[in-house]
Protein backbone atom coordinates (compact mmCIF):
# COMPACT_ATOMS: atom_id res chain seq x y z
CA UNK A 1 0.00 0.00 0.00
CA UNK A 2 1.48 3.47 -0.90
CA UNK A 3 1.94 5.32 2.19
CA UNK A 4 0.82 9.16 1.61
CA UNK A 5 3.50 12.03 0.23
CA UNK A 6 4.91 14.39 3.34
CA UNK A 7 3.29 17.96 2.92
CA UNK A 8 7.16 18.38 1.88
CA UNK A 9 7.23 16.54 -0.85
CA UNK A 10 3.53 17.24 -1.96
CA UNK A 11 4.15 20.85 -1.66
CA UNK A 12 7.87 20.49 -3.71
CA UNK A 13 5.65 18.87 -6.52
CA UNK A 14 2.87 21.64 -6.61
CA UNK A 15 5.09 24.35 -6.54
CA UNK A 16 6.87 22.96 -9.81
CA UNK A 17 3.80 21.87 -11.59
CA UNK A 18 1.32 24.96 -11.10
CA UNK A 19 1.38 28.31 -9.86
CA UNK A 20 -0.47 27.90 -5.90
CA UNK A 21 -1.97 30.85 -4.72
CA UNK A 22 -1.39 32.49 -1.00
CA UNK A 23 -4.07 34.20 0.29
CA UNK A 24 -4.65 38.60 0.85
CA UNK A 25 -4.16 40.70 3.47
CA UNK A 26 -5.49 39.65 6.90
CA UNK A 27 -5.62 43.25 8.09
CA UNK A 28 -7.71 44.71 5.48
CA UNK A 29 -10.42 41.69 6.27
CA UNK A 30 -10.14 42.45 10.16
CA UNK A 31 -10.86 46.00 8.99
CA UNK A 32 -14.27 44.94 7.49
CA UNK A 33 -15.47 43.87 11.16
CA UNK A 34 -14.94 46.84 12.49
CA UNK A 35 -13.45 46.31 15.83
CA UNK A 36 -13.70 48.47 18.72
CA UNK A 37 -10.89 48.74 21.30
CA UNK A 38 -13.40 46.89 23.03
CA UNK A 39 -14.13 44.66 20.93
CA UNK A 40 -10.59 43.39 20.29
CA UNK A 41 -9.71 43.32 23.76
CA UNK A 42 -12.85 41.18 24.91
CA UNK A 43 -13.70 40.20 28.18
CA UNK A 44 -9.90 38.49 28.98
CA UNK A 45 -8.21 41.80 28.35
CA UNK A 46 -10.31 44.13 28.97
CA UNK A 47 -8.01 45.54 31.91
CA UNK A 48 -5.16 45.82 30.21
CA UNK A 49 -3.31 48.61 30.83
CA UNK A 50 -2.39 49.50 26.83
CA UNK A 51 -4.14 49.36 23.75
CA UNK A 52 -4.26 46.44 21.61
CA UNK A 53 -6.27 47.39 18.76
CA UNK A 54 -3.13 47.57 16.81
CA UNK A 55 -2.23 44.06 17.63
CA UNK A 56 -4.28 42.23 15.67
CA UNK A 57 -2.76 38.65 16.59
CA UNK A 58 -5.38 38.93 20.13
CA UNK A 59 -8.31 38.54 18.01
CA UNK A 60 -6.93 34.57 17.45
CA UNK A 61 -7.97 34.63 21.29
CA UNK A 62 -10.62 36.57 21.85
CA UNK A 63 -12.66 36.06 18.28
CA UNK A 64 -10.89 33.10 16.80
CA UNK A 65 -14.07 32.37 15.19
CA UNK A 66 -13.83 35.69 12.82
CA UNK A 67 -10.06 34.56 12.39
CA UNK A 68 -10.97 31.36 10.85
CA UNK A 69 -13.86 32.88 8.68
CA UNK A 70 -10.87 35.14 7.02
CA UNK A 71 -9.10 32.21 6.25
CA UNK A 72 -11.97 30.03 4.96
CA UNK A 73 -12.98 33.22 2.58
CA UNK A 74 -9.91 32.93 1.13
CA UNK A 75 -9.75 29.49 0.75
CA UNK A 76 -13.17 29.77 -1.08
CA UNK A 77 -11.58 32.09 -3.50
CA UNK A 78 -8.57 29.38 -4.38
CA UNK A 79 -5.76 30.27 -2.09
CA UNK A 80 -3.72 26.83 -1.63
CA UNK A 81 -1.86 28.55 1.33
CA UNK A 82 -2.84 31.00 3.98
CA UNK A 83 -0.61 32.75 6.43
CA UNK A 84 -1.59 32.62 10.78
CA UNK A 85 -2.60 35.42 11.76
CA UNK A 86 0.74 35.43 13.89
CA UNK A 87 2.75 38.27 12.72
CA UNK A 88 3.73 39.56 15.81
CA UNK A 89 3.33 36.83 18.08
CA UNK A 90 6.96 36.59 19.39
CA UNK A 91 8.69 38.00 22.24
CA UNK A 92 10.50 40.68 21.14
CA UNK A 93 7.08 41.62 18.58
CA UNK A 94 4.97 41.75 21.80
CA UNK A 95 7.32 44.45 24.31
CA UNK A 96 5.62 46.90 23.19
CA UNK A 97 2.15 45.75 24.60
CA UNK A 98 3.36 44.85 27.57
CA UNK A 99 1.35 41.32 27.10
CA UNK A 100 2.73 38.42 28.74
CA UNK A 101 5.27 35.95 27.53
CA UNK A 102 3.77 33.37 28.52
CA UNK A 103 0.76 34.45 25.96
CA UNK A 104 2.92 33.85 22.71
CA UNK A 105 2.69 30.02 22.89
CA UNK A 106 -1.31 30.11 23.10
CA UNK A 107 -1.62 33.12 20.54
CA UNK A 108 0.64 31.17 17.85
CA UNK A 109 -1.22 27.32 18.62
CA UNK A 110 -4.47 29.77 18.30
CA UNK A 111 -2.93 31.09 15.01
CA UNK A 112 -2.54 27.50 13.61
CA UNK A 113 -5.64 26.18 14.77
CA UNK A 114 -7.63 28.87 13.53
CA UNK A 115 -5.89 28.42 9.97
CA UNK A 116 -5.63 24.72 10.47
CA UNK A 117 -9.77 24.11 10.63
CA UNK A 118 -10.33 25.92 7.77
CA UNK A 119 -7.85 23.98 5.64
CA UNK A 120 -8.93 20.45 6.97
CA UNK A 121 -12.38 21.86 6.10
CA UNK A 122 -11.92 23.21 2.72
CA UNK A 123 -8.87 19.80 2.00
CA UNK A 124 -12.20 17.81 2.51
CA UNK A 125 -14.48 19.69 -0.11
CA UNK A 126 -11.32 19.71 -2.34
CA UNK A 127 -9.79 16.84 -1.78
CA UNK A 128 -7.44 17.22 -5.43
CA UNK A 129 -6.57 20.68 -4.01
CA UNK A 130 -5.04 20.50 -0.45
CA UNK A 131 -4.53 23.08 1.44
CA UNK A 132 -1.74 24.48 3.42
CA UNK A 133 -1.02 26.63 6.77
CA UNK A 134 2.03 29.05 6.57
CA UNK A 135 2.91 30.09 9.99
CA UNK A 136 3.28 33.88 10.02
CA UNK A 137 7.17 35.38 11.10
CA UNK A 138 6.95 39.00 11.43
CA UNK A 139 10.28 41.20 11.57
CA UNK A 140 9.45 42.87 14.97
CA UNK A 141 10.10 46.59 15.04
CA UNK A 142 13.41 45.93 16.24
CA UNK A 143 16.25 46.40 13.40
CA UNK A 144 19.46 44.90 13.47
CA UNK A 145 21.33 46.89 11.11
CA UNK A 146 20.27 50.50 11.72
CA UNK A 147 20.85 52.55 14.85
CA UNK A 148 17.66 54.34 16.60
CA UNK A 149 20.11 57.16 18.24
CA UNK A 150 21.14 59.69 16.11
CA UNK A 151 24.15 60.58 18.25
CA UNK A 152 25.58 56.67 17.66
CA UNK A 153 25.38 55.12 14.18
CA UNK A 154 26.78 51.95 16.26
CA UNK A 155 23.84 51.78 18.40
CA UNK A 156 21.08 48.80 18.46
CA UNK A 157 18.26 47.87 20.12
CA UNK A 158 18.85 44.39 20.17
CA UNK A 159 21.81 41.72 19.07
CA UNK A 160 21.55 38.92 16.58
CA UNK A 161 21.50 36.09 19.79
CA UNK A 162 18.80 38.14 21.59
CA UNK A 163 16.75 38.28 18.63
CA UNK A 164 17.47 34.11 17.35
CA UNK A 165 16.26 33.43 20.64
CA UNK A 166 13.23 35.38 20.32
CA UNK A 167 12.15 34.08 17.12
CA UNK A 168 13.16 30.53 18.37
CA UNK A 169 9.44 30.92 20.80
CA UNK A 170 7.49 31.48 18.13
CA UNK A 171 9.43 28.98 15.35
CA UNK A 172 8.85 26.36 17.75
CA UNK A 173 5.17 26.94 18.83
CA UNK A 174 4.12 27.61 15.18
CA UNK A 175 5.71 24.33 13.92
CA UNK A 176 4.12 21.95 16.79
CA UNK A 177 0.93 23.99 16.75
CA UNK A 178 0.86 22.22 13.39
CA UNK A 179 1.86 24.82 10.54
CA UNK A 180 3.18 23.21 7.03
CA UNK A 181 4.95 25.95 6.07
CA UNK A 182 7.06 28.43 8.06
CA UNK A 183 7.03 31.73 6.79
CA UNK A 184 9.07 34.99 7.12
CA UNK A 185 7.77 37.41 5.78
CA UNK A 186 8.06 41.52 5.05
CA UNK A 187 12.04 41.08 6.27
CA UNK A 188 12.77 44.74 5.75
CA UNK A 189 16.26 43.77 7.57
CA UNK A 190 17.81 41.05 5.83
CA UNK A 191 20.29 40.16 9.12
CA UNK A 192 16.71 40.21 10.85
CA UNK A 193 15.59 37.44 8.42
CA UNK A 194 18.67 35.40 8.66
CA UNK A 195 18.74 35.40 12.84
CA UNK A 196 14.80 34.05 11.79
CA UNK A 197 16.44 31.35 9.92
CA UNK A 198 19.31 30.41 12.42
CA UNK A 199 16.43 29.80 14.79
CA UNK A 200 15.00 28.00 12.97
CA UNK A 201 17.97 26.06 11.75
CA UNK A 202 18.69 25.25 15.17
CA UNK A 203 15.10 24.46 16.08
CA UNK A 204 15.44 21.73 13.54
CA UNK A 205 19.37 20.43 14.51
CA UNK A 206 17.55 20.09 17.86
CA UNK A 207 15.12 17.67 16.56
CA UNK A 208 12.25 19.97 16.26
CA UNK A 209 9.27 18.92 13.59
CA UNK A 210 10.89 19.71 10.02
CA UNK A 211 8.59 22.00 7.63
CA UNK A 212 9.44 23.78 4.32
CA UNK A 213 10.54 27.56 4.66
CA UNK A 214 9.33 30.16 2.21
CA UNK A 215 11.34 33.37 3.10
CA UNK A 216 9.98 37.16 1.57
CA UNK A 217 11.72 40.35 1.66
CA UNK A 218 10.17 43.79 1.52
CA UNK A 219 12.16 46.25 -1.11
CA UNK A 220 11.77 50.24 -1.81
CA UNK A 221 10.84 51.32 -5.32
CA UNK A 222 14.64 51.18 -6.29
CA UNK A 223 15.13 47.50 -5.57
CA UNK A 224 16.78 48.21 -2.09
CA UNK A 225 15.61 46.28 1.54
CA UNK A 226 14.27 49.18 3.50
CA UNK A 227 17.31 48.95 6.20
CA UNK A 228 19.71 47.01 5.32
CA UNK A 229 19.94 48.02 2.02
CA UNK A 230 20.91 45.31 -0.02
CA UNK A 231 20.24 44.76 -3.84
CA UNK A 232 18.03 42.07 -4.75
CA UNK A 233 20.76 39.84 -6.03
CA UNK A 234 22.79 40.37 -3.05
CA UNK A 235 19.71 39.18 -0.91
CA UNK A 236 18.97 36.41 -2.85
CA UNK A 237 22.75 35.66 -2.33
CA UNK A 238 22.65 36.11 1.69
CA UNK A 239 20.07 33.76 1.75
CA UNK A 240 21.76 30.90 -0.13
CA UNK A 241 23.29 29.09 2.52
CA UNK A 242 19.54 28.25 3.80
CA UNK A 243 17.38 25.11 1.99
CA UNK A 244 14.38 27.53 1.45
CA UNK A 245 11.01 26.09 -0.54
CA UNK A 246 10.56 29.58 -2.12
CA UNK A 247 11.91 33.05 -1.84
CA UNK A 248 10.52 35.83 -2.56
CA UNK A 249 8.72 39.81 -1.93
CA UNK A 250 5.79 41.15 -0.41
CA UNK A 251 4.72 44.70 0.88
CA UNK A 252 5.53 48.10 -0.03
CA UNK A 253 4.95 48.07 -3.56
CA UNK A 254 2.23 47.50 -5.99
CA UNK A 255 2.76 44.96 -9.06
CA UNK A 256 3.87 47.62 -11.60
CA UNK A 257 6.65 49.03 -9.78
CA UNK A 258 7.36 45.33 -8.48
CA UNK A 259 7.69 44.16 -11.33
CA UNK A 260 10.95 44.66 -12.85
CA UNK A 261 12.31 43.56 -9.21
CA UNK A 262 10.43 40.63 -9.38
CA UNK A 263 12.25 39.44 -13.11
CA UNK A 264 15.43 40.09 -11.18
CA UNK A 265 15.05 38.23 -8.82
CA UNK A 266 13.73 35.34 -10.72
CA UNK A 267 16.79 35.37 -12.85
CA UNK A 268 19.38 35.59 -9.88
CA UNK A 269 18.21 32.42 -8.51
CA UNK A 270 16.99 28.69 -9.41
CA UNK A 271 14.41 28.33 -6.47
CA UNK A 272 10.56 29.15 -6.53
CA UNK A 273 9.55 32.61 -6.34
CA UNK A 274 6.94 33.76 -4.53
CA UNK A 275 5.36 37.83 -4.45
CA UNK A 276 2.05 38.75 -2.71
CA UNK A 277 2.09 42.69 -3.85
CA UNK A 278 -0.12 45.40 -2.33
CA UNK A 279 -2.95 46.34 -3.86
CA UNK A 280 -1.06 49.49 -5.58
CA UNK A 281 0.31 52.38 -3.41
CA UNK A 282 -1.73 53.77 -0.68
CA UNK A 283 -3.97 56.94 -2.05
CA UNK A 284 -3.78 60.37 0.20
CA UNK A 285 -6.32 58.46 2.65
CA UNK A 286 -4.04 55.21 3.05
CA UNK A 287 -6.34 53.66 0.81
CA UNK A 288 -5.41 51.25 -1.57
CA UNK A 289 -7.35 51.58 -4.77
CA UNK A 290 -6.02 48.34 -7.08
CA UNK A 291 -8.92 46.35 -8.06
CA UNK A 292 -8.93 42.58 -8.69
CA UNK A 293 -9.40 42.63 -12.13
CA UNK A 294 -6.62 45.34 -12.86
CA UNK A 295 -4.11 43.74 -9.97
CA UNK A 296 -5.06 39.96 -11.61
CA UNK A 297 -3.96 41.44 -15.69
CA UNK A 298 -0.73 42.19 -14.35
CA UNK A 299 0.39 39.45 -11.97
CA UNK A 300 -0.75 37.58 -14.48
CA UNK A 301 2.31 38.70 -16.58
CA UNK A 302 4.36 37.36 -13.92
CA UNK A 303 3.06 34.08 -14.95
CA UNK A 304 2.39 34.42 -18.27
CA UNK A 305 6.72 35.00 -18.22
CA UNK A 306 7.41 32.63 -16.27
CA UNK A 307 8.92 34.80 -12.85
CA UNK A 308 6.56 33.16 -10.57
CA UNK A 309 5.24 29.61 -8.83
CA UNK A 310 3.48 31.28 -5.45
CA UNK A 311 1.19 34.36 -6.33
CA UNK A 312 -0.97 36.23 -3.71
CA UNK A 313 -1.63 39.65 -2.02
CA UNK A 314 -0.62 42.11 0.96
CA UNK A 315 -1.82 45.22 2.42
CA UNK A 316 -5.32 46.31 0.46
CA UNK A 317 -6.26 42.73 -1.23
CA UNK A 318 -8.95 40.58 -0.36
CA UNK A 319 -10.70 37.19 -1.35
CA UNK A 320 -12.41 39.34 -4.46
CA UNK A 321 -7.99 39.30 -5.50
CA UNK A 322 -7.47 36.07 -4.55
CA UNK A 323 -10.44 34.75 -6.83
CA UNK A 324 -9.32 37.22 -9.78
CA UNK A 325 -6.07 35.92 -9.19
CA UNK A 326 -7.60 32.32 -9.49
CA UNK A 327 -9.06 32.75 -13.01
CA UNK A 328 -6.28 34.88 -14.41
CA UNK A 329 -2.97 32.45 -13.91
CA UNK A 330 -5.13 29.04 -14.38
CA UNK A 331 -3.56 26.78 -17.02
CA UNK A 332 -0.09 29.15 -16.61
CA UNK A 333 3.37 27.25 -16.16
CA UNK A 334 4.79 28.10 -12.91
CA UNK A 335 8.72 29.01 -13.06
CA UNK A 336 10.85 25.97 -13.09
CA UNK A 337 13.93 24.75 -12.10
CA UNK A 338 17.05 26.42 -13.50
CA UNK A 339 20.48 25.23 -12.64
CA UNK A 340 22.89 28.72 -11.88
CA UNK A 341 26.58 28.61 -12.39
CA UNK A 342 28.79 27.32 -9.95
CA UNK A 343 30.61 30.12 -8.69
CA UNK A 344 31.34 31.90 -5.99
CA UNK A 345 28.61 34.42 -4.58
CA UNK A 346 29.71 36.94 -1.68
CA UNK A 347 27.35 39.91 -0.65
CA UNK A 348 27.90 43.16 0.86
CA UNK A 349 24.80 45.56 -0.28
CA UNK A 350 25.93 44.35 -3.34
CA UNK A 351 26.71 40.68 -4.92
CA UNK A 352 30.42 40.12 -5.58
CA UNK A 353 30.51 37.23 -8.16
CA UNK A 354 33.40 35.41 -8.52
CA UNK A 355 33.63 34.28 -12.52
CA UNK A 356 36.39 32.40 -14.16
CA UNK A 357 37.07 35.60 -16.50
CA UNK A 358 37.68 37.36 -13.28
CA UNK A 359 41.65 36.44 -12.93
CA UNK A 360 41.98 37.52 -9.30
CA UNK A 361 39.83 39.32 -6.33
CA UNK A 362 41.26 42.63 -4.50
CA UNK A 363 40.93 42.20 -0.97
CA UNK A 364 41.87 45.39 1.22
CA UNK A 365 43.49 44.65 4.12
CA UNK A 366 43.90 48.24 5.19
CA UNK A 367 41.51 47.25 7.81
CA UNK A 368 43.42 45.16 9.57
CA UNK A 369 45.33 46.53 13.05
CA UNK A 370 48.32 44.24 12.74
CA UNK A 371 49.07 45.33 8.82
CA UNK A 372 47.58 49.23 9.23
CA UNK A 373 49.64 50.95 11.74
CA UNK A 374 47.51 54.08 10.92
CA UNK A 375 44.40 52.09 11.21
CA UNK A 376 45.10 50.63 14.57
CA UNK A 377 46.24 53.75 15.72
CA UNK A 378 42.26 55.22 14.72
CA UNK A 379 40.74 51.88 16.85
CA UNK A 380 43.22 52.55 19.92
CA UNK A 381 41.62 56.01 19.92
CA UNK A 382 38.33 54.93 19.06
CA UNK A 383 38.25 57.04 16.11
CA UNK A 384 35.89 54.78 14.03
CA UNK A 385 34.30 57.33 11.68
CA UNK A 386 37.97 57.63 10.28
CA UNK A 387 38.45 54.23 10.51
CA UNK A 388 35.65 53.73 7.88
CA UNK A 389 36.51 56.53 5.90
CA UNK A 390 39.65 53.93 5.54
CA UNK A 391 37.86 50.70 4.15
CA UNK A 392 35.49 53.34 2.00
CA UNK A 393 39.12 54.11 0.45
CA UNK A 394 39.42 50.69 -0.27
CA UNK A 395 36.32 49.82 -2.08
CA UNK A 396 36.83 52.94 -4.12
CA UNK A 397 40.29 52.14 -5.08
CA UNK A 398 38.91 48.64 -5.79
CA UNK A 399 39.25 46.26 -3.38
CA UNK A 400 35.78 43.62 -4.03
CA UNK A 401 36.23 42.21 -0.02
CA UNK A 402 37.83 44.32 2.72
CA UNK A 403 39.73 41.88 5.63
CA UNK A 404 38.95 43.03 8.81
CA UNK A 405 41.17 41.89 11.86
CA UNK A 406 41.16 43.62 15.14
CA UNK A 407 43.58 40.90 17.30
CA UNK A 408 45.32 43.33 19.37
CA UNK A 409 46.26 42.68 22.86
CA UNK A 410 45.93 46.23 24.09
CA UNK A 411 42.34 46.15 22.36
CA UNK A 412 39.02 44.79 23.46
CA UNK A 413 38.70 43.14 20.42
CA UNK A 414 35.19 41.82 20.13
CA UNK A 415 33.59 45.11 21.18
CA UNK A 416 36.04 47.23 18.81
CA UNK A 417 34.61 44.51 15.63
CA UNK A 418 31.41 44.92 16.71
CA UNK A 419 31.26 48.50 16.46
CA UNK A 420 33.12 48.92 13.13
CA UNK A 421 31.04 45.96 11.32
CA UNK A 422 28.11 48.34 12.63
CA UNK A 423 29.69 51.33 10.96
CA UNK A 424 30.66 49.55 7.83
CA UNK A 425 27.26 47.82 7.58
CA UNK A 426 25.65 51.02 7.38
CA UNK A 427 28.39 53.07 4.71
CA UNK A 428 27.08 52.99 1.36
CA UNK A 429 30.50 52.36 -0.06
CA UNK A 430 32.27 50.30 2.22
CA UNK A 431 29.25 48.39 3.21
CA UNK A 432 28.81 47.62 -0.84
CA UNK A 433 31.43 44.50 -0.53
CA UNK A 434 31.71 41.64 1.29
CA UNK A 435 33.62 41.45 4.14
CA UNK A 436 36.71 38.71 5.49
CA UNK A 437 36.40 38.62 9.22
CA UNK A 438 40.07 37.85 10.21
CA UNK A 439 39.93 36.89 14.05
CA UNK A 440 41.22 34.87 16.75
CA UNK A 441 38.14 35.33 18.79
CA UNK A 442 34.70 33.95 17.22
CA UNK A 443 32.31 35.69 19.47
């Protein structure tokens, strides 16, 4: 008797053989109820000291049944996958409603469950359609590569471990709560997204439940992550290390001016793509005015070239999108595998690619405190800002990866790296290139 495919493998077949549809926006349906303070916070919080109207993720507690009527509308109108409704259910997400830790495990399992009835429910009408639950990662409003003081460009709120192990919580409650799919989504940081993946990386090494990961970044109209400001090939590139089902964009834009960043990124990598646009940019009210029909003609190019295997929507769409969606890309070919060169790919904001025409690679080593005596004299001072000014030389002089070593006995040499990488991270020039971390000391 053949046992039945893993939601791995089924979902690895779909995504190859025809385009699957994510659902819209779960705000702009919780919008349609129109919620009171009162209303969101029920009876359970009704004392509670700050307002959660803007924390949607509650209602999964206090009206899960409205929750899982979102989901099953968009299920009705052909989504194969829909998201939790769990985008800020983590620790870090949740500091700034003073809520309870100790709430994140029952608002993600209420997440999944709501999600998780209407799939088993609409998997039973359609039984050659299944359907799928993508637990919901949200990038929390903390940012690991910009500073929120304007007097220290060095400054964060927050450190990669301190974030991992806030993402770990919800990883792990989404993925035995029962989600298919793990999903981070609108990374507008990519070292945000990639502490998201090392927790769940770990999650898994620690013998966690192992589900497919579709990642999505969020992008400005030039083709730029909002903080980190990488490229979209450079992203793409950061994120290769990582067995990911799908990558892809959401948020921020509308299809037309998404787009041309949505060919690129098809073309910089072999892996599914996925995009769930906004419904066009929001009008002088915050509106968002795309309607299905229009938004369907030209996501439908996506398919129609071949860009795409996971279409849906963000901020603005609704099932009336989903179902346009639906009718437009039917019968279309999703994107299919496509074996890249094997070479070397490096990121700063920018991909360095290392081709065979390419004879050699510049690396500056300027940056460096035991082959720079003017550069370790700048550290020993703390004079950073000139310190960058020096690997900004570098890169303009044309080094493609800048070594940077600060093993100095009369140096406190993990805070010293820390604060340049900051600097550097955040220099248009020198943060362009990769860099060579050349160091006794790994923490």
């Amino acid at each position: 008797m053949l046992q039945p495919a893993s939601t791995e493998s089924q979902l690895e077949h779909l995504i190859r053989e025809r385009i699957l549809l994510l659902d819209g926006a779960m705000g702009t349906m919780i919008q349609r109820f129109k919620f009171t303070e009162a209303d969101v916070r029920g009876e359970r919080f009704a004392d509670h000291h700050k307002d959660l109207k803007n924390f949607s993720d509650i209602l999964c507690l206090t009206h899960p049944e409205k929750i899982t009527s979102i989901h099953e509308a968009y299920y009705e109108a052909g989504s194969d996958i829909v998201e939790t409704n769990s985008f800020g259910a983590s620790p870090v997400a949740i500091l700034e409603f003073d809520l309870p830790f100790d709430l994140i495990d029952e608002i993600n399992y209420a997440a999944v469950k709501c999600a998780r009835d209407a799939a088993d429910k609409w998997t039973e009408i359609t039984p050659d359609k299944p359907r799928f639950v993508a637990g919901s990662i949200g990038p929390t409003s903390k940012q690991l590569a910009i500073s929120t003081k304007v007097d220290d460009a060095a400054h964060r709120d927050i450190d990669f471990i301190a974030l991992k192990d806030s993402y770990l919580v919800q990883v792990k409650s989404l993925a035995e709560a029962g989600a298919d799919i793990l999903m981070p989504e609108t990374a507008i940081d990519t070292l945000n997204l990639k502490a998201c993946l090392f927790a769940i990386q770990e999650y898994f090494d620690n013998g966690g439940r192992r589900v497919p990961v579709m990642a999505s970044g969020t992008f400005d109209k030039g083709g730029r992550t909002f903080v980190s400001g990488q490229s979209i090939e450079a992203f793409v590139t950061s994120l290769a290390h990582f067995p990911l089902l799908s990558i892809g964009m959401n948020c921020a834009l509308g299809p037309t001016v998404m787009r041309p960043h949505l060919e690129e990124m098809s073309k910089a990598t072999g892996l599914p793509i996925s995009c769930h646009p906004n419904a066009g940019l929001p009008n002088d009210m915050g509106q968002f005015d795309l309607g299905p029909k229009e938004m369907a003609d030209i996501v439908g190019e996506y398919a129609d070239n071949g860009w795409v295997n996971v279409i849906g929507g963000c901020c603005g769409t609704a099932p009336e999108h989903i179902s346009a969606f639906n009718e437009r890309v039917n019968g279309c070919k999703p994107k299919q595998n496509t074996e890249q060169p094997v070479w070397t790919r490096l990121s700063g904001q920018l991909p360095m690619v290392m081709r065979p025409e390419i004879p050699f690679t510049m690396v500056g080593e300027r940056t460096n405190v035991s082959g720079s005596r003017k550069f370790a004299r700048l550290i020993k001072e703390e004079k950073y800002e000139e310190g960058v000014e020096i690997a900004r030389a570098q890169v303009e002089n044309g080094a493609t990866i800048i070594d940077i070593n600060f093993d100095d006995g009369l140096l406190d040499g993990v805070e010293a790296m820390t604060t340049f990488l900051r600097l550097v991270s955040g220099d248009s020039v020198a943060g362009s290139v990769p860099v060579m971390i050349d160091s006794s000391r790994w923490e």
